[in-house]
Protein backbone atom coordinates (compact mmCIF):
# COMPACT_ATOMS: atom_id res chain seq x y z
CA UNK A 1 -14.71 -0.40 8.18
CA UNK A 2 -18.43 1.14 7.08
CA UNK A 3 -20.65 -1.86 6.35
CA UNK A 4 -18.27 -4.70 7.66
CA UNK A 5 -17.27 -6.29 11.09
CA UNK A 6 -15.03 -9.02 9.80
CA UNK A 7 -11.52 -9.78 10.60
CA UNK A 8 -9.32 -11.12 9.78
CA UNK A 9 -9.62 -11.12 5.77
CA UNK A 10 -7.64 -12.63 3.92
CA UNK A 11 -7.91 -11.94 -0.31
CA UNK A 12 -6.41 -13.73 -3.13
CA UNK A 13 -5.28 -12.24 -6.48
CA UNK A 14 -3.19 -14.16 -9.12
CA UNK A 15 -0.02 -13.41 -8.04
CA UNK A 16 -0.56 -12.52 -4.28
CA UNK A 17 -2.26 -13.60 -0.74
CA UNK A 18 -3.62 -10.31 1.35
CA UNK A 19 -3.29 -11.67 4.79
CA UNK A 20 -3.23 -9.87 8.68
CA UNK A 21 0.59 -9.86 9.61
CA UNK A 22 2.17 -12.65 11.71
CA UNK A 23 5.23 -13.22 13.86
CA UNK A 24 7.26 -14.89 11.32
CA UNK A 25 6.90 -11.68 9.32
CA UNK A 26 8.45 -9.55 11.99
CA UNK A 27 11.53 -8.77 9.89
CA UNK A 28 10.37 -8.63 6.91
CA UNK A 29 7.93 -5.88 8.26
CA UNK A 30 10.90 -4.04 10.60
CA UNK A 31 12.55 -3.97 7.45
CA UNK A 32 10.40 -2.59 5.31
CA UNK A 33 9.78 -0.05 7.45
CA UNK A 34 13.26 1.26 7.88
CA UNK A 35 14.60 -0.03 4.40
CA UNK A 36 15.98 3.26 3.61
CA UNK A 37 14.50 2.74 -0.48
CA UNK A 38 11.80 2.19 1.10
CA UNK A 39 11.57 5.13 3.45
CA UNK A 40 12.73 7.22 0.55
CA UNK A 41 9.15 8.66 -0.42
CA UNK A 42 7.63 7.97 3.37
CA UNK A 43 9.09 10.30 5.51
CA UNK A 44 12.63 9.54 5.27
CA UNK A 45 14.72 7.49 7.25
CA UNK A 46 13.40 5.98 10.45
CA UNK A 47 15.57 6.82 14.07
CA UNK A 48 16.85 4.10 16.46
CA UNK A 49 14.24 4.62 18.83
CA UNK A 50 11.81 4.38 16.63
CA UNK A 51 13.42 0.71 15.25
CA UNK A 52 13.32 -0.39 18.71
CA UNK A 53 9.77 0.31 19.06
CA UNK A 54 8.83 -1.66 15.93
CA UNK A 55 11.33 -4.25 17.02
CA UNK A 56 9.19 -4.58 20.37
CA UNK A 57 5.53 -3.87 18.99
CA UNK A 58 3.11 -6.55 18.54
CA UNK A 59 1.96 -7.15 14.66
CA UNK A 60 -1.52 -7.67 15.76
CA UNK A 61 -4.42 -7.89 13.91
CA UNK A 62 -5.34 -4.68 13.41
CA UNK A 63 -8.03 -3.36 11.71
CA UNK A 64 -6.77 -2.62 7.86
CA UNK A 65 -3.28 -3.60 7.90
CA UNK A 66 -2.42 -6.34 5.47
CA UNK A 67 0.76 -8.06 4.68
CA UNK A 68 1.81 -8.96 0.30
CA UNK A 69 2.93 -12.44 0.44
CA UNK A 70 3.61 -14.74 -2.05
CA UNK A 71 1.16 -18.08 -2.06
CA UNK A 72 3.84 -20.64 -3.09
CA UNK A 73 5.98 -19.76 0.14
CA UNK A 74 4.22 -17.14 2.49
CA UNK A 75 6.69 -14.88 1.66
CA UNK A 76 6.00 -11.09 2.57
CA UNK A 77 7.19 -8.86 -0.34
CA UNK A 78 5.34 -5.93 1.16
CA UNK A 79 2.39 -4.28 3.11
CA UNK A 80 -0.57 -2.60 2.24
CA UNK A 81 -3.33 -0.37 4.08
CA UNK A 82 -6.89 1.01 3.55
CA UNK A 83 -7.67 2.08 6.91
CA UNK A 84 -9.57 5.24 7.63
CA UNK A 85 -7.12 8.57 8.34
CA UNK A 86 -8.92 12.07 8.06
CA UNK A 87 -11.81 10.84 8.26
CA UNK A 88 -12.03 9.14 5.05
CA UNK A 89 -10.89 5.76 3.88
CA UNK A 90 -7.20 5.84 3.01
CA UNK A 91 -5.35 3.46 0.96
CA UNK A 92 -1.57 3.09 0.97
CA UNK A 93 1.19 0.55 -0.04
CA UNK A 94 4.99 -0.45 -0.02
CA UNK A 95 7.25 -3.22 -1.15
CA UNK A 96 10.30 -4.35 -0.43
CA UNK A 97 12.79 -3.19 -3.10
CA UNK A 98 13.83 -6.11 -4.58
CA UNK A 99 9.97 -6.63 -5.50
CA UNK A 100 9.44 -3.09 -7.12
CA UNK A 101 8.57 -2.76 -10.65
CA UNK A 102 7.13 -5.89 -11.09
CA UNK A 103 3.54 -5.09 -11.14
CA UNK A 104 2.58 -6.52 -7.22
CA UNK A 105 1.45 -2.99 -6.40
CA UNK A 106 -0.73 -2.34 -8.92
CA UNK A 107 -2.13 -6.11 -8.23
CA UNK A 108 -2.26 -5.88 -4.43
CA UNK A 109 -4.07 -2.43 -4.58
CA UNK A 110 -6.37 -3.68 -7.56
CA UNK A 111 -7.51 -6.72 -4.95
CA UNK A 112 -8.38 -4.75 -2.19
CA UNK A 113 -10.32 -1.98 -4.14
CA UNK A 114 -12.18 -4.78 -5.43
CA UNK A 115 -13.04 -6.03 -2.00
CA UNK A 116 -14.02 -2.70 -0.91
CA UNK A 117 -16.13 -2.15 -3.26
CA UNK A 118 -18.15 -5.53 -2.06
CA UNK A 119 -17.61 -5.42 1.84
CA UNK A 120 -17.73 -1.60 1.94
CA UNK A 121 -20.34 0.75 2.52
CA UNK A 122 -17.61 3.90 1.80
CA UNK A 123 -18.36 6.07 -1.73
CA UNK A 124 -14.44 6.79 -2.03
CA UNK A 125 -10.90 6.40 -1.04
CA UNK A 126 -8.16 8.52 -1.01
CA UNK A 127 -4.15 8.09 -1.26
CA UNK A 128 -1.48 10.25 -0.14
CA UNK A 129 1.75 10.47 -2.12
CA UNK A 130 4.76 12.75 -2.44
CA UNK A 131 4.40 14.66 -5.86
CA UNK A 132 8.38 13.35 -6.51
CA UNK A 133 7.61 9.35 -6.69
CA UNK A 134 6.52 9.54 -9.87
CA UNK A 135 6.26 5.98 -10.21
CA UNK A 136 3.59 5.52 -7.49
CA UNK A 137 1.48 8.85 -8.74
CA UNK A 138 1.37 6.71 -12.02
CA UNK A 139 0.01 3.90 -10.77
CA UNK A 140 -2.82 6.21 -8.87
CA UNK A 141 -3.94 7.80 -11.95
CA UNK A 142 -4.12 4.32 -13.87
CA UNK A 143 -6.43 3.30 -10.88
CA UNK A 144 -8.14 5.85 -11.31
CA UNK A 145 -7.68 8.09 -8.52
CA UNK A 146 -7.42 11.83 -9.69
CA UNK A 147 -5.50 15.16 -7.45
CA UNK A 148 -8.29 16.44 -5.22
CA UNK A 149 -5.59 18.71 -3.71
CA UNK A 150 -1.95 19.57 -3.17
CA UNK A 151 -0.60 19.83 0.62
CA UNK A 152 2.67 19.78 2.79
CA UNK A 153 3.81 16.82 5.17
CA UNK A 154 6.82 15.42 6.45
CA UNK A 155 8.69 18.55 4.89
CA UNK A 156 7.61 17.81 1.01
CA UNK A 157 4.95 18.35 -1.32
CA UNK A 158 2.64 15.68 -1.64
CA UNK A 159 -0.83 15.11 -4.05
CA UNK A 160 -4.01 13.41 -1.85
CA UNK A 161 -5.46 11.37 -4.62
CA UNK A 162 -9.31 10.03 -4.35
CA UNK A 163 -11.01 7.57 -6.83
CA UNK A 164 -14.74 6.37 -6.33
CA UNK A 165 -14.89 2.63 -4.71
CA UNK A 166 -18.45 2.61 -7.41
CA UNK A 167 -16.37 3.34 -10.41
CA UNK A 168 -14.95 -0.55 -11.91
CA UNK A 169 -11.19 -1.36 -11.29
CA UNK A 170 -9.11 -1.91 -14.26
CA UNK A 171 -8.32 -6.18 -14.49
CA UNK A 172 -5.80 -7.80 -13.25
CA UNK A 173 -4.78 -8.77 -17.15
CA UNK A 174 -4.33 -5.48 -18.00
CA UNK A 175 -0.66 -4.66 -17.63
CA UNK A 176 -0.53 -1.16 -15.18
CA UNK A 177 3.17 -0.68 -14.89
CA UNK A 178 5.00 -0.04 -17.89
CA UNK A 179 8.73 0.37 -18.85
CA UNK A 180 7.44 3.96 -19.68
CA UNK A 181 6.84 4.34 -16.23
CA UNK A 182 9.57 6.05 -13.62
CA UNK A 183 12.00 3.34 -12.45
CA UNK A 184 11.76 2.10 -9.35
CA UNK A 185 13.97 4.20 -6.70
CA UNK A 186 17.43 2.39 -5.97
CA UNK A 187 19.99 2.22 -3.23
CA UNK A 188 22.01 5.39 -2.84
């Protein structure tokens, strides 16, 4: 939020539109958020209370909070974040599961690191991941983010990551996710 007062923002990449969430994306959103692939690596499953409480929540347009869609149809495939949490800026992601694995997240994050880097007054941003998905620790350290330090949430291990927003991003052309990489997780 250092250095810009705009919103909403909206960013474009080849693949994806970065947009503020909207009411038709309500489910899409509640889902992700309690898709239990999804929730695998985020804290685990989410209660029934909880559901409610995103089922009743306004979207909003909040500050930081984007939504992956696809151009031809407005589709949202995902979410994405890079809003400030411990005092630094904090990026973090998630996709639906059916959209895994196909190189949006590496895209999506790629797009708004670039436009960070021009609407941003912040040096660096961190990202917070649980040392077991693999597959997203990967696509950190081919960002360019390296381990500042190990730490303990939501009962696991997890790495905070931090890359410099004056460092340049890799391109979009440049293919990030690899069939060397981790699968994606699956339904249990």
């Amino acid at each position: 939020m250092e250095g810009t007062t705009e919103w909403p923002v909206r960013i474009h990449s080849p693949r994806l539109t970065i947009r503020p969430p909207g009411d038709s994306d309500r489910s899409a959103m509640i889902r992700l958020m309690t898709d239990p692939v999804t929730r695998e690596y985020l804290g685990g499953t989410v209660d029934y209370a909880s559901r409610q409480a995103l089922e009743l929540s306004p979207l909003g347009l909040t500050w930081g909070r984007w939504v992956l869609a696809r151009p031809e149809d407005d589709l949202m495939i995902g979410a994405i974040t890079l809003d400030y949490d411990r005092d630094e800026l904090e990026l973090s992601y998630a996709l639906l599961p059916e959209w895994t694995g196909k190189g949006y997240a590496a895209e999506s994050c790629i797009a708004l690191l670039g436009w960070a880097q021009e609407a941003l007054e912040d040096e660096h941003v961190i990202a917070i991941s649980q040392t077991r998905n693999k597959r997203s620790v990967a696509l950190l350290r081919k960002l360019g983010f390296t381990v500042r330090r190990g730490l303990e949430e939501f009962g696991a291990q997890q790495l905070l990551l931090e890359r410099s927003l004056r460092e340049p991003l890799p391109a979009f052309e440049q293919p990030l996710q690899t069939s060397a990489d981790p699968p994606p997780p699956t339904r249990r």
